[in-house]
Protein backbone atom coordinates (compact mmCIF):
# COMPACT_ATOMS: atom_id res chain seq x y z
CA UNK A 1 176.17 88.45 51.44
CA UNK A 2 180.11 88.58 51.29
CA UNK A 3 182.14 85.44 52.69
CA UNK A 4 184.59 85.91 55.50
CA UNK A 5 187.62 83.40 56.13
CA UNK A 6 188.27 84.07 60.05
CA UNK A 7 192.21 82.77 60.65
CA UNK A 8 193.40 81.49 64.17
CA UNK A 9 190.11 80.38 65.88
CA UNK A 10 190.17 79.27 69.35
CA UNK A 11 190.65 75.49 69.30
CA UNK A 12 190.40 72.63 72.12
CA UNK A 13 193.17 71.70 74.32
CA UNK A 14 195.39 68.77 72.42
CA UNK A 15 195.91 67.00 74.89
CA UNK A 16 191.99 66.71 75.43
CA UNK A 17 191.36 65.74 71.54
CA UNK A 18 193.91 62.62 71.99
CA UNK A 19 192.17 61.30 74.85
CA UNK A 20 188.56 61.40 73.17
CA UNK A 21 190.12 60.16 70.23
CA UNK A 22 190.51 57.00 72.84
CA UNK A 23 186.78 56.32 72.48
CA UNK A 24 184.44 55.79 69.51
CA UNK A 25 181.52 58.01 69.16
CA UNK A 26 179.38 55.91 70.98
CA UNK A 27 180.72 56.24 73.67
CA UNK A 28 181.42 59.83 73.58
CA UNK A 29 177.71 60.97 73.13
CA UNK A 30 176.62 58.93 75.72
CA UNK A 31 178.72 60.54 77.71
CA UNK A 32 177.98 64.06 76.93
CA UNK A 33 174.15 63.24 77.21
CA UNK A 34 173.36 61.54 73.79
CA UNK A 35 174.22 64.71 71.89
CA UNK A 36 176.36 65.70 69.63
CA UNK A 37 175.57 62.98 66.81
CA UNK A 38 175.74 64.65 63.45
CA UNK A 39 173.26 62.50 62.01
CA UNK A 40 172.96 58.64 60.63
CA UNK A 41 173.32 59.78 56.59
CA UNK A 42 177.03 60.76 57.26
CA UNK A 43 179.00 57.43 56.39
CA UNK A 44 183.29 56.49 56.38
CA UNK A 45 184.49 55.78 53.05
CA UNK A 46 186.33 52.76 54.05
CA UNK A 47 185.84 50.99 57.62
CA UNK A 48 187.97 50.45 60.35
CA UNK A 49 188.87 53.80 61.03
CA UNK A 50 188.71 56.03 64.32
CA UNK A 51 189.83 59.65 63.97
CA UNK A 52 189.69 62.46 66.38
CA UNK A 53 190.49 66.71 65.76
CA UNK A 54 189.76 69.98 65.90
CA UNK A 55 187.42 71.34 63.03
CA UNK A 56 188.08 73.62 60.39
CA UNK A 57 184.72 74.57 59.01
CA UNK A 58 183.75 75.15 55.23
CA UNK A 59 180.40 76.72 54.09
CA UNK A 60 180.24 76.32 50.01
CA UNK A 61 177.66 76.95 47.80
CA UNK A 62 176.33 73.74 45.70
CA UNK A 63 178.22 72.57 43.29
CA UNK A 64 180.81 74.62 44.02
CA UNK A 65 183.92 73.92 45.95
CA UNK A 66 186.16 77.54 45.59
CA UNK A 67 185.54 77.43 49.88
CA UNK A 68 187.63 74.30 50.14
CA UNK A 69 190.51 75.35 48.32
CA UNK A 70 190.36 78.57 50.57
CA UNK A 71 190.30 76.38 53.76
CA UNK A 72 192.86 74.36 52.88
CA UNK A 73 195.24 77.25 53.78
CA UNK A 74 193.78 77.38 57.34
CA UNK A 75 194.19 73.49 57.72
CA UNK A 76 196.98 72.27 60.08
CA UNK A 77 198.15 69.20 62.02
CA UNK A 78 195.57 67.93 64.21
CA UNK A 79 192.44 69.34 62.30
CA UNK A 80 189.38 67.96 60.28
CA UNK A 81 187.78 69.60 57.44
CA UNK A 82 183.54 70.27 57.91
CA UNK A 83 182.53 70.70 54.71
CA UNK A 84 178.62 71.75 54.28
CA UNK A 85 176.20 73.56 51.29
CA UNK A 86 174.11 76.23 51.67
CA UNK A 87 171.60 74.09 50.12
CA UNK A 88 170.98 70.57 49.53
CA UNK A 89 174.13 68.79 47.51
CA UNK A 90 175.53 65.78 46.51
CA UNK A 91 177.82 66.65 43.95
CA UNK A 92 181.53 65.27 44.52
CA UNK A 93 183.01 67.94 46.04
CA UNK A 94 185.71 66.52 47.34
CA UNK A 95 188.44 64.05 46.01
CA UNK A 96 191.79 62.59 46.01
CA UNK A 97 193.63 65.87 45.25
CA UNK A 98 191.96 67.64 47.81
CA UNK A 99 193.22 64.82 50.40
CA UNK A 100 196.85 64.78 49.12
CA UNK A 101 196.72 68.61 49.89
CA UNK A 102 195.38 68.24 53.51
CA UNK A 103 197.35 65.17 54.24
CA UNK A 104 200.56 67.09 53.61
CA UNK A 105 199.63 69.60 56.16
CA UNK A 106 198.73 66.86 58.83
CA UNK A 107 195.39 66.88 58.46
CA UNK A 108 193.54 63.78 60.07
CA UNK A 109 190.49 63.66 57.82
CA UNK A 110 187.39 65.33 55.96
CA UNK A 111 183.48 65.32 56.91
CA UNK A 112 181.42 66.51 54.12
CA UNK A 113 177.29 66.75 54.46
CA UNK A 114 177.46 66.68 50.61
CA UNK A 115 179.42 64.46 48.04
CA UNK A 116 182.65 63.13 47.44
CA UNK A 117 184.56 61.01 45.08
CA UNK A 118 187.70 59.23 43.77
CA UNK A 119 186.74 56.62 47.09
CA UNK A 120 189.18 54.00 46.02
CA UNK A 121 192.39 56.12 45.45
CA UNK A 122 190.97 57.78 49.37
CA UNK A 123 190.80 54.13 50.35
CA UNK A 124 194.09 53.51 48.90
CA UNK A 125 195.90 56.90 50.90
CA UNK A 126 194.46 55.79 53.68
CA UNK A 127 192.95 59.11 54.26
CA UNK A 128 190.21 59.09 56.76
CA UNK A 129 186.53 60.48 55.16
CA UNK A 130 182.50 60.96 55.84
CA UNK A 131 179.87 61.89 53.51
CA UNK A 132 176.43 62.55 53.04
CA UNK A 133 176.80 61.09 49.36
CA UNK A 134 179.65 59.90 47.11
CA UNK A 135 178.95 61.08 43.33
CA UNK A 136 181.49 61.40 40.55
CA UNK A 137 179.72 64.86 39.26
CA UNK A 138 181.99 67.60 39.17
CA UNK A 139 181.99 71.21 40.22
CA UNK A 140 182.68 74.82 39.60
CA UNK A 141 184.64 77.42 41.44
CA UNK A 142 182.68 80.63 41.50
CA UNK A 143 181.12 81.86 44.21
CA UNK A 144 182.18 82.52 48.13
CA UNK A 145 181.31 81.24 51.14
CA UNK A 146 183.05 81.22 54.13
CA UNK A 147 185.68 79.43 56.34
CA UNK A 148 185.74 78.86 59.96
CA UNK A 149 182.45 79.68 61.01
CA UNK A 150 179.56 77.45 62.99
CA UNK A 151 177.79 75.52 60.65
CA UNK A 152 175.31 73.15 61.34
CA UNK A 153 174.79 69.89 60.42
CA UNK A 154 171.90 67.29 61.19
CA UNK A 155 170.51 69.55 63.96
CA UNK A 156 174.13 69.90 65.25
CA UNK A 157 176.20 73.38 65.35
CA UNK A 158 180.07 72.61 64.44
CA UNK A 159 182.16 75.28 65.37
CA UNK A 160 186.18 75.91 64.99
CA UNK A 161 188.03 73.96 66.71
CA UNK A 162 185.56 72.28 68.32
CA UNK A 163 186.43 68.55 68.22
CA UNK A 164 185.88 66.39 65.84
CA UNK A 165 185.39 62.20 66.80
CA UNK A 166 184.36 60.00 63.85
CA UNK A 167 184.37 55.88 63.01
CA UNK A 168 182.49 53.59 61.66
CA UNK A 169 179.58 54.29 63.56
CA UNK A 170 179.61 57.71 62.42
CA UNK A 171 180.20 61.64 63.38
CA UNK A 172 180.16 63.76 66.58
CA UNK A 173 181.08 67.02 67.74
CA UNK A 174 181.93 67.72 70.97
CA UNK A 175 182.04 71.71 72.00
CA UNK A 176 185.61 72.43 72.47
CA UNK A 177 185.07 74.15 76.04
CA UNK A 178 183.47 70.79 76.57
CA UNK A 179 186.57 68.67 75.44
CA UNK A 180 188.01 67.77 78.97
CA UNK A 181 184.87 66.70 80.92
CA UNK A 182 184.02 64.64 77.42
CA UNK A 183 187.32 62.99 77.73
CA UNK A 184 187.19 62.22 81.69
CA UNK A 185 182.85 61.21 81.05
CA UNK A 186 184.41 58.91 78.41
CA UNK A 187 186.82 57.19 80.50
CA UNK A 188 184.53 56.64 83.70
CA UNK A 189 181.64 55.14 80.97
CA UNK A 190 184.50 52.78 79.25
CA UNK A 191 185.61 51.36 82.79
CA UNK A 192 181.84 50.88 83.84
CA UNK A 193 181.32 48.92 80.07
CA UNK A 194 184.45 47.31 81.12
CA UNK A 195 183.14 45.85 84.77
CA UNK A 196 179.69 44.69 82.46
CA UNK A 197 181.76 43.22 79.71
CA UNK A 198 183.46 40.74 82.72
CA UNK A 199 180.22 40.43 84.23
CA UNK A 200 178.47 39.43 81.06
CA UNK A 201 181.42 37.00 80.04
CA UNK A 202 180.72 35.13 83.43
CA UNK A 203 176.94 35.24 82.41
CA UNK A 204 175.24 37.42 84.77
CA UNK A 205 172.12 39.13 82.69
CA UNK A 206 171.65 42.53 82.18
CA UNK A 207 168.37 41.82 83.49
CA UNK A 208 169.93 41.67 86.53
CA UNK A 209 172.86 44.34 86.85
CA UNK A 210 170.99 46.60 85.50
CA UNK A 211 168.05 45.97 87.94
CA UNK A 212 165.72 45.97 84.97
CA UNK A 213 163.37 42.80 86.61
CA UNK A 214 161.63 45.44 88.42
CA UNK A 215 161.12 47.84 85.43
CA UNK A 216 159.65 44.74 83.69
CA UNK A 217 157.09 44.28 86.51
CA UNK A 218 156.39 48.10 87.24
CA UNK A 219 155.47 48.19 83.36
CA UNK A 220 153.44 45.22 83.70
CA UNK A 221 155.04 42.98 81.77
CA UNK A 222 154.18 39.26 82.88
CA UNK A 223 155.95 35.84 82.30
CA UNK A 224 153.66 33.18 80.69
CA UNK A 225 154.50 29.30 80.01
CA UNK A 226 153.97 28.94 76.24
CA UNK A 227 151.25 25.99 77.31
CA UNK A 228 148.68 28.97 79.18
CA UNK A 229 149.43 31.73 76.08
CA UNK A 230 147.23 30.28 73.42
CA UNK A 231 149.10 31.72 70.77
């Protein structure tokens, strides 16, 4: 089946991608629901980093990275690369050239649900990355794919410009039609974890706040002095 490159999808507002880059990704799929969460095997090449944008999607065969090259053209300010295989792949598909490329043209980072490599000299850039593996096997540029389509990845669809939020936790991907009631169910859940964080400091139990004595004793869950237990 022929590839397609689609130029000039619809993307989320800006405005709405810098306020859920405000939160990590916690807290943004908790407030959409607990969805969104691209799956645990997606880990940041170097920690400490919270990045948020609108995705340009890449769908490459394995072992094969002629796609990326194509969407770097269709990268600009404000974006993230989501890179995934047809198949299965952990072959470094990705490296430091690749990131000098996109960093030029504002990019804010790359997700890949496959391999990447040269992590030390991406450490060193300071350019922001995910992946599914990091491998130092190279690759070929041979066959097409396509570039900004949905993909999916871990049970998630990424579309483009949907939005893009990713740290050290990991990835999510928040619908871009969804972007402004993310960013607003964000805020209200960081001020409510901000009244428990002062609560908590002063030592009240979340026991307590959260009512949770009661769902203790509707499950039937009993205290016992250690004297009357036996154990």
């Amino acid at each position: 089946m022929p590839g397609v490159i689609v130029t000039n999808p619809p993307k989320a507002d800006p405005e709405d991608v810098e306020a859920l880059a405000g939160h990590g990704t916690a807290t943004v799929g908790e407030a959409m629901g607990r969805t969104g969460f691209l799956g645990t095997h997606l880990r940041p090449v170097h920690q400490g980093v919270r990045v948020a944008g609108t995705a340009v999607t890449v769908l490459c065969w394995p072992g094969d990275n002629l796609m990326i090259h194509a969407a770097v053209e269709q990268c600009g300010a404000g974006d993230i690369l989501v890179v995934t295989t047809t198949s299965p792949c952990a072959d470094g598909l990705f490296g430091e050239l690749f990131a000098t490329a996109l960093a030029r043209r504002g990019v804010r980072g790359v997700v890949l649900n496959t391999g990447i490599r040269d992590t030390a000299e991406l450490r060193a850039m300071g350019f922001p990355a995910w992946s599914a593996a990091v491998s130092p096997q190279g690759t070929v540029k041979a066959t097409g794919g396509s570039v900004n389509i949905p993909i999916a990845i871990g049970g998630q669809v990424i579309r483009p410009g949907d939005v893009i939020v990713a740290d050290d936790d990991g990835v999510v991907v928040v619908p871009r039609e969804r972007a402004r009631a993310a960013a607003e169910a964000s805020e209200a859940r960081e001020r409510k974890e901000a009244g428990a964080r002062a609560a908590f400091l002063e030592g009240q139990l979340g026991l307590d706040r959260y009512g949770l004595r009661e769902t203790l004793e509707r499950l039937g869950v009993t205290y016992r002095p250690y004297e009357e237990d036996g154990s």
